[in-house]
N, C-alpha and C. Protein backbone atom coordinates (compact mmCIF):
# COMPACT_ATOMS: atom_id res chain seq x y z
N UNK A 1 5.23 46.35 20.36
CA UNK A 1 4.05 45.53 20.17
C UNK A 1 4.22 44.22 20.95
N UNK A 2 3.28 44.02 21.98
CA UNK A 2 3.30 42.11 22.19
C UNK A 2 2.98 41.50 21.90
N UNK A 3 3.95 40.00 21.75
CA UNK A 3 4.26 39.03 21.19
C UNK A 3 2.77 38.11 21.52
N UNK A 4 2.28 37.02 20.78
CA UNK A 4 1.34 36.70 20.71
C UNK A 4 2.26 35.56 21.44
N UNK A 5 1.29 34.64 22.48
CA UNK A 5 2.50 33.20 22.73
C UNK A 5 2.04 32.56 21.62
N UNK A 6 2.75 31.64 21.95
CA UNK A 6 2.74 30.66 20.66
C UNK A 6 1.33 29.46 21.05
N UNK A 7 0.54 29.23 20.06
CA UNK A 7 -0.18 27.86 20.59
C UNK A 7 -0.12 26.92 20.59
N UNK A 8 -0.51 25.81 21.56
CA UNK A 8 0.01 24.92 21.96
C UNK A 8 -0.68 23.53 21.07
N UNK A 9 -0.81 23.15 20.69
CA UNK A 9 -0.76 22.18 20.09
C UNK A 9 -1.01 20.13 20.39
N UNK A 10 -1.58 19.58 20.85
CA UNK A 10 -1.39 18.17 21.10
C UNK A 10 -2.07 17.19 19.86
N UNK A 11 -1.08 16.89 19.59
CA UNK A 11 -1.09 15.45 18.68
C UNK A 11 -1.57 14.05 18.99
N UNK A 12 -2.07 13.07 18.26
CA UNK A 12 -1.83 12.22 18.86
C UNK A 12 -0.45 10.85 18.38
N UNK A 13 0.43 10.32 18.95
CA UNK A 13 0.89 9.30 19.01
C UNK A 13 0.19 7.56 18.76
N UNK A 14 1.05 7.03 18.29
CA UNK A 14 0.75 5.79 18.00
C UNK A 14 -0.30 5.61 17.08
N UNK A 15 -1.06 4.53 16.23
CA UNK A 15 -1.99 4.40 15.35
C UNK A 15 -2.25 5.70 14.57
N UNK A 16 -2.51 6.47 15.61
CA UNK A 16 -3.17 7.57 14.32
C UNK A 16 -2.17 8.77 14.00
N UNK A 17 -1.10 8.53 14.46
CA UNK A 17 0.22 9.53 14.24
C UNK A 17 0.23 9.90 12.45
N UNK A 18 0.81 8.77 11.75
CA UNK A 18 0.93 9.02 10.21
C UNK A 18 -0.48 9.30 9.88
N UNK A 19 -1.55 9.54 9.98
CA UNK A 19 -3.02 9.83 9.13
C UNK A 19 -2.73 11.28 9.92
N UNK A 20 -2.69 11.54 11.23
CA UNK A 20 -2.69 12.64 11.24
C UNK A 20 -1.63 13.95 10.86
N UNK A 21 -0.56 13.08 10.85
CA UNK A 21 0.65 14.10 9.82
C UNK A 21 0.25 14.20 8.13
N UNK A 22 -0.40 13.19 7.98
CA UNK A 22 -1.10 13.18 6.22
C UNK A 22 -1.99 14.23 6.43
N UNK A 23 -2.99 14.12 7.66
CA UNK A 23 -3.79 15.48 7.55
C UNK A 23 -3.30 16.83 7.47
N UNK A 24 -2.30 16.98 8.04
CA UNK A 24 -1.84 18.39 8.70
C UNK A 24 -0.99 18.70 7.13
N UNK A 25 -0.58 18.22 6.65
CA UNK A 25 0.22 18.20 5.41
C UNK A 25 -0.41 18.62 4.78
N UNK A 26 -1.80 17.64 3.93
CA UNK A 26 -2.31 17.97 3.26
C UNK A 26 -3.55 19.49 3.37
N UNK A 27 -3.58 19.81 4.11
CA UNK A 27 -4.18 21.17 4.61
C UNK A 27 -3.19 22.11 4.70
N UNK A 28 -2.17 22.12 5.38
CA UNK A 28 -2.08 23.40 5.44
C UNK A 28 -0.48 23.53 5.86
N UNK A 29 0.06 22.57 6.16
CA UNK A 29 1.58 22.79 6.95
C UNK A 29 2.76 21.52 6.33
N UNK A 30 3.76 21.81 5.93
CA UNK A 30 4.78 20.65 6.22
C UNK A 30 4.96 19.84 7.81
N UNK A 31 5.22 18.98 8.14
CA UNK A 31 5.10 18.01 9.33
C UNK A 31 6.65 17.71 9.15
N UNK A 32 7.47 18.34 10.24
CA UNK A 32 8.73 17.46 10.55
C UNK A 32 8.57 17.09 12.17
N UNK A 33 9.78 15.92 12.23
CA UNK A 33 9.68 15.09 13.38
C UNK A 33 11.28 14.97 14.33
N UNK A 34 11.78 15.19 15.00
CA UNK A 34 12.63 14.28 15.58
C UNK A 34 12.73 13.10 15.66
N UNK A 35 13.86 12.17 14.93
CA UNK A 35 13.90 11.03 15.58
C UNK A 35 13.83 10.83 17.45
N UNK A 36 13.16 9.40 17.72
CA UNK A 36 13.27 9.06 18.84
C UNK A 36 12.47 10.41 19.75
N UNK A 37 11.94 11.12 19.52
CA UNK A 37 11.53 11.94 20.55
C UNK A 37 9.74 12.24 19.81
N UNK A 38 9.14 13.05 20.83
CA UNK A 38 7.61 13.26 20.86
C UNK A 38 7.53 14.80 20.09
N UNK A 39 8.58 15.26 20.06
CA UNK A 39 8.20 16.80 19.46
C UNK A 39 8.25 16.72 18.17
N UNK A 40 7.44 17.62 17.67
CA UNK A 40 6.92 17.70 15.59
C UNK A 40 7.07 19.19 15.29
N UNK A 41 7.72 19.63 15.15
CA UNK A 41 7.23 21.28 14.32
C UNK A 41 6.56 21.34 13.11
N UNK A 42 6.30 22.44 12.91
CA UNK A 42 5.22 22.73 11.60
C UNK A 42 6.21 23.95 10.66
N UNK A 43 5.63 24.51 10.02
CA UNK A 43 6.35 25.72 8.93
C UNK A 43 6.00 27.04 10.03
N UNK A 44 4.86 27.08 10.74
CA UNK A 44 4.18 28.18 11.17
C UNK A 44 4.96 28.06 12.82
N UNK A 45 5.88 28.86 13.13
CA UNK A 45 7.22 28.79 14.41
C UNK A 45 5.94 29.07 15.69
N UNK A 46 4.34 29.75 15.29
CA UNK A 46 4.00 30.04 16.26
C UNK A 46 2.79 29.31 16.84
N UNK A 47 2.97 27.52 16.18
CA UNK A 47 2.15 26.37 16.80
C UNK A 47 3.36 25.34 17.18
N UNK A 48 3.06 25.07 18.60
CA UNK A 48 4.05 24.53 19.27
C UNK A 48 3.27 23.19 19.34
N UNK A 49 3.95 22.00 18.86
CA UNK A 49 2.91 20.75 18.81
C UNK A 49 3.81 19.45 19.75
N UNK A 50 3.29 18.90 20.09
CA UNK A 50 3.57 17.41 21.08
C UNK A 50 3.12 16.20 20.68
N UNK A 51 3.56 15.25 20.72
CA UNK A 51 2.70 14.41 20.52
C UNK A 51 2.91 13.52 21.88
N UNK A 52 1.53 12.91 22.26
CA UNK A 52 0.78 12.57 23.56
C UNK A 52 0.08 11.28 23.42
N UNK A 53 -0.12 10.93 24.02
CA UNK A 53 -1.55 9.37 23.89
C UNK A 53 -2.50 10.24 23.72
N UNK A 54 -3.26 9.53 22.89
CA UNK A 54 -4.70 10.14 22.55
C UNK A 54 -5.97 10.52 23.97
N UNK A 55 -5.53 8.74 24.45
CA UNK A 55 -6.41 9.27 25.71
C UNK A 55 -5.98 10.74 26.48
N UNK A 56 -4.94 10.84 27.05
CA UNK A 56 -4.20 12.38 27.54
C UNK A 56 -4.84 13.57 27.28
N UNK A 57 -4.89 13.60 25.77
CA UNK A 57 -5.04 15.15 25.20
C UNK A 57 -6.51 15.52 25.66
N UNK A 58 -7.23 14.65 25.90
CA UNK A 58 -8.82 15.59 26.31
C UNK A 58 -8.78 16.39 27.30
N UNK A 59 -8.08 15.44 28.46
CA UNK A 59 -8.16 16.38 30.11
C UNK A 59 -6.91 17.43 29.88
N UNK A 60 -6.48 17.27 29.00
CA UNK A 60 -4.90 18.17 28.89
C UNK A 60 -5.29 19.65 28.20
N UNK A 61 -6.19 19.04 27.23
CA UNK A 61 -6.67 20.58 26.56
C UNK A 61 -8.33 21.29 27.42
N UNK A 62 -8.67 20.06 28.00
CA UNK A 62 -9.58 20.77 29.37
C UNK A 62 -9.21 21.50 30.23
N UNK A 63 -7.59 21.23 30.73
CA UNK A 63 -7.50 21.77 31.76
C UNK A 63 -6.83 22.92 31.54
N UNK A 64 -6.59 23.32 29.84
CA UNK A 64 -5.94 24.36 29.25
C UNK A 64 -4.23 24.09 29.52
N UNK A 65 -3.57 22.99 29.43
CA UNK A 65 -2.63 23.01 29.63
C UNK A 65 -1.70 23.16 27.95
N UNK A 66 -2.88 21.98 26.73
CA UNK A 66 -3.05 22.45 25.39
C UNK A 66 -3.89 23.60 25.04
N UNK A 67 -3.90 23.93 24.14
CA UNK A 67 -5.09 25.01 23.76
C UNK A 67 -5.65 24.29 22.80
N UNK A 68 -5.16 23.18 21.87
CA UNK A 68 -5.77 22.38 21.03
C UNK A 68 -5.73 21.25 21.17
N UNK A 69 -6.41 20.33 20.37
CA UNK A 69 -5.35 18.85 19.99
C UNK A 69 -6.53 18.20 19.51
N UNK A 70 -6.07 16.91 18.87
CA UNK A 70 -6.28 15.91 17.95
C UNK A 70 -6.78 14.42 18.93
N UNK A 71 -7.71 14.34 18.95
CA UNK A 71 -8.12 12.92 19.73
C UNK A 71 -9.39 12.40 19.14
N UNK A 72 -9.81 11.01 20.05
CA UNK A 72 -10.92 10.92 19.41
C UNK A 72 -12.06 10.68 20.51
N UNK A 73 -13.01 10.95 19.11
CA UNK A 73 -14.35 11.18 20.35
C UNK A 73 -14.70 10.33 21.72
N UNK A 74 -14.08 9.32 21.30
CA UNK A 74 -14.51 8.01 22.58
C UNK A 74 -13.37 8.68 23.69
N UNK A 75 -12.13 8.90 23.85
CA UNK A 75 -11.54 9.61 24.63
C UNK A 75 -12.29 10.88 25.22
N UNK A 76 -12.62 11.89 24.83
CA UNK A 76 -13.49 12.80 25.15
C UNK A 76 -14.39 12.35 26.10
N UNK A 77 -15.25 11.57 25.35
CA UNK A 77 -16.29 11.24 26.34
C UNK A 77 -15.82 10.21 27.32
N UNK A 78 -14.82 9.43 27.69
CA UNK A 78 -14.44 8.60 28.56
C UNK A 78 -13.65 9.53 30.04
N UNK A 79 -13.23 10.35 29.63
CA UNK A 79 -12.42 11.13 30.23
C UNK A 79 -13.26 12.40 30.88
N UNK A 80 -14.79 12.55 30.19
CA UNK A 80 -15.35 13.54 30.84
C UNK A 80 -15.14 14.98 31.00
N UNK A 81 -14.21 15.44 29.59
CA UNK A 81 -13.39 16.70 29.08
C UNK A 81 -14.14 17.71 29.13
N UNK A 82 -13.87 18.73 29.32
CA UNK A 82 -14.95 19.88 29.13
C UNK A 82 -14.25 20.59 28.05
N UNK A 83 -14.21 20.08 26.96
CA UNK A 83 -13.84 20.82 25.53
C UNK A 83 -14.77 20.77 24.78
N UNK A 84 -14.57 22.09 23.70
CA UNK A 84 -15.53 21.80 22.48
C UNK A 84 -14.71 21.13 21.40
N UNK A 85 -16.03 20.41 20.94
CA UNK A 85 -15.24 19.28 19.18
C UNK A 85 -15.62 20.85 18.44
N UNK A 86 -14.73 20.69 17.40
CA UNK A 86 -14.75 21.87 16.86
C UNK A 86 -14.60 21.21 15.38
N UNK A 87 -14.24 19.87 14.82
CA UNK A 87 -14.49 19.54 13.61
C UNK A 87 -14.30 17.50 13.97
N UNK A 88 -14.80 17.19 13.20
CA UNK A 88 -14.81 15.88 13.06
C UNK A 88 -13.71 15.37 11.67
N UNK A 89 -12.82 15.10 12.16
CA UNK A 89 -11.64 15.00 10.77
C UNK A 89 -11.88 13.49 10.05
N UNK A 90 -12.88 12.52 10.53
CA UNK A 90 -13.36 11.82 9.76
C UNK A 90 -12.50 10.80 9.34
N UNK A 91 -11.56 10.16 10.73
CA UNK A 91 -10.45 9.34 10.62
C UNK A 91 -9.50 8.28 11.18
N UNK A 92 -9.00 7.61 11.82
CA UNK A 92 -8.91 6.27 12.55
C UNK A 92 -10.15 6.23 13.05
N UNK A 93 -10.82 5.49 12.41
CA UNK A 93 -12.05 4.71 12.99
C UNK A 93 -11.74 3.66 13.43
N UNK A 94 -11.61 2.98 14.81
CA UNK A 94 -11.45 1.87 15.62
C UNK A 94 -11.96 0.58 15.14
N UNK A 95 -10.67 -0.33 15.27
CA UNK A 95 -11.09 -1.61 14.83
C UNK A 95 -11.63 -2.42 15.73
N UNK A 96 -12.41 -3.04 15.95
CA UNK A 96 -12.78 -4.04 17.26
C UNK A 96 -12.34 -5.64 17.06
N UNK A 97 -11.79 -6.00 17.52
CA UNK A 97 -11.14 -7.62 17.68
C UNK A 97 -12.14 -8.43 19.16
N UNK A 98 -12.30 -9.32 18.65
CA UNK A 98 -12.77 -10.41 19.56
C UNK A 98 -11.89 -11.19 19.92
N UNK A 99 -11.05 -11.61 20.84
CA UNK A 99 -9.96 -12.49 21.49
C UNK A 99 -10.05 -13.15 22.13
N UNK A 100 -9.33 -14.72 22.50
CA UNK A 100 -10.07 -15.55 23.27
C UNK A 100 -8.82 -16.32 23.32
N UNK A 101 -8.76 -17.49 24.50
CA UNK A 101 -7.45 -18.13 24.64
C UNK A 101 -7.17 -19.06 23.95
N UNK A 102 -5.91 -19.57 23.36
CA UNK A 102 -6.08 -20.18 22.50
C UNK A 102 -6.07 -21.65 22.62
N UNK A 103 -6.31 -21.94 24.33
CA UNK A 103 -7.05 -23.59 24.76
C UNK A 103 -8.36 -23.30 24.67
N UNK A 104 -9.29 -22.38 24.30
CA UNK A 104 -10.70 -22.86 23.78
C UNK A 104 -10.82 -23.37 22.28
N UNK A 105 -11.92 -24.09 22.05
CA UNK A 105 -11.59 -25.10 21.30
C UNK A 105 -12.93 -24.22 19.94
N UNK A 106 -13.23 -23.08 20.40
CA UNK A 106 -14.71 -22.64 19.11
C UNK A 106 -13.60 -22.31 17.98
N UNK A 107 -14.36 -22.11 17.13
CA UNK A 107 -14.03 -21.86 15.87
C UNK A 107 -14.75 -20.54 15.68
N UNK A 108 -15.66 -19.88 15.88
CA UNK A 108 -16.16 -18.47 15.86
C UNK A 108 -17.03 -18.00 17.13
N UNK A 109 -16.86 -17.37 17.30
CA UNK A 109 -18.13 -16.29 18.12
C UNK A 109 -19.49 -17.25 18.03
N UNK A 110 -20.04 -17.71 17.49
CA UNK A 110 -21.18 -18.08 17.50
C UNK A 110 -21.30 -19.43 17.89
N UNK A 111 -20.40 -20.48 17.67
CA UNK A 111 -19.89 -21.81 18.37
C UNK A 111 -19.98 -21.24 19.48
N UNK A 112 -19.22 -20.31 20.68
CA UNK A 112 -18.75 -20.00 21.36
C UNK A 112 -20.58 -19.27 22.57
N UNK A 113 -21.30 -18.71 21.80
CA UNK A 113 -22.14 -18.31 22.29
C UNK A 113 -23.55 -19.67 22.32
N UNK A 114 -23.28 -20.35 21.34
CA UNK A 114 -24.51 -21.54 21.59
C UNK A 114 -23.66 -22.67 23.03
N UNK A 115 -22.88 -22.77 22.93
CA UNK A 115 -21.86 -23.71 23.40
C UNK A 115 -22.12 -22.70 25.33
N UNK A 116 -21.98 -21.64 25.24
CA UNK A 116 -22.90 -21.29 27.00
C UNK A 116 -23.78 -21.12 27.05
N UNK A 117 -24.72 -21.04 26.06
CA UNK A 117 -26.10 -21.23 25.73
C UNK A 117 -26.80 -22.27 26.56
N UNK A 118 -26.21 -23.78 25.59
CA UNK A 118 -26.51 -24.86 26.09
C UNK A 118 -26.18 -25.38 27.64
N UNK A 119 -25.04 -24.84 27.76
CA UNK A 119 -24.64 -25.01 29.19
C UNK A 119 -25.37 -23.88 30.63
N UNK A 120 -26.21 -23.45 29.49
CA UNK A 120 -26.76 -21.98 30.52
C UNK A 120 -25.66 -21.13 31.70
N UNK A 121 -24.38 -20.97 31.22
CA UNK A 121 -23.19 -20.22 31.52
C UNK A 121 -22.98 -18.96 31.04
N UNK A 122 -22.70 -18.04 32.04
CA UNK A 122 -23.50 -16.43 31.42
C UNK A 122 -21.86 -16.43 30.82
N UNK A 123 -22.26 -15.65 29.59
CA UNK A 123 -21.02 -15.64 28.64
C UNK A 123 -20.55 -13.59 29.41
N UNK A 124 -19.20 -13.65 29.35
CA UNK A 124 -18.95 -12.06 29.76
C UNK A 124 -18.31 -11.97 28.82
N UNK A 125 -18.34 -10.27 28.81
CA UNK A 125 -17.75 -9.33 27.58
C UNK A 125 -16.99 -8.03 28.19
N UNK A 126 -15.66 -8.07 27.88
CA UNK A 126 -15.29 -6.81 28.90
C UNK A 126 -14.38 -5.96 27.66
C-alpha cells in the first residue's frame, strides 16, 4: 500500500505563536516545541509543522510549498496569495499604536492634528 506524504503544515511565529498552540491544543492535538529552533510536532507523526513569519506563509502555501498554514487575513491580501481561507479562527486581532518622536511637544493625536491644522501643514500617516 502507499504511504500517504505527510502534510505540511505552517505556523505562525512571534505574537501569535502561544494563541495559536492554545488553539491547536485545545481542538485537537498536544503542541510540543524544540527549544531555540522553529520546528513543533503534534501527536499525529503525519502533519509536519514549521513555524514561519506570518507574512511568509501566504505565498508559501500559494506556491504549494505548505499545503496549509495559519496567518492572517491582512497578510493574504498584502501578499496577493492565491489561497483559499478555509476558516476564520477568530484571533490576534492587531493592535494599532500611534508613535511620534519624543521632541514633539502634543500631548494627543488631536493637539497634534489642530496644531497642522492651524499651520495649514499637511499632516502624513504611513
Amino acid at each position: 500500500m502507499k504511504k500517504i506524504a505527510p502534510v505540511k503544515f505552517s505556523i505562525p511565529k512571534g505574537s501569535l505563536e502561544e494563541a495559536t498552540f492554545k488553539i491547536l491544543e485545545e481542538s485537537w492535538t498536544k503542541v510540543r516545541r524544540r527549544p531555540r529552533t522553529y520546528r513543533v510536532f503534534l501527536d499525529d507523526p503525519d502533519i509536519k509543522v514549521k513555524m514561519l513569519r506570518p507574512q511568509e506563509i501566504p505565498t508559501l502555501v500559494g506556491d504549494g510549498l505548505y499545503d496549509v498554514g495559519i496567518t492572517g487575513q491582512d497578510w493574504v491580501n498584502e501578499n496577493k496569495a492565491d489561497v483559499e481561507k478555509l476558516l476564520d479562527l477568530e484571533y490576534g486581532k492587531i493592535k494599532l499604536v500611534i508613535a511620534i518622536p519624543d521632541s514633539y511637544r502634543y500631548k494627543s493625536l488631536d493637539d497634534m492634528i489642530l496644531a497642522y491644522a492651524k499651520k495649514k501643514k499637511i499632516l502624513r500617516i504611513s
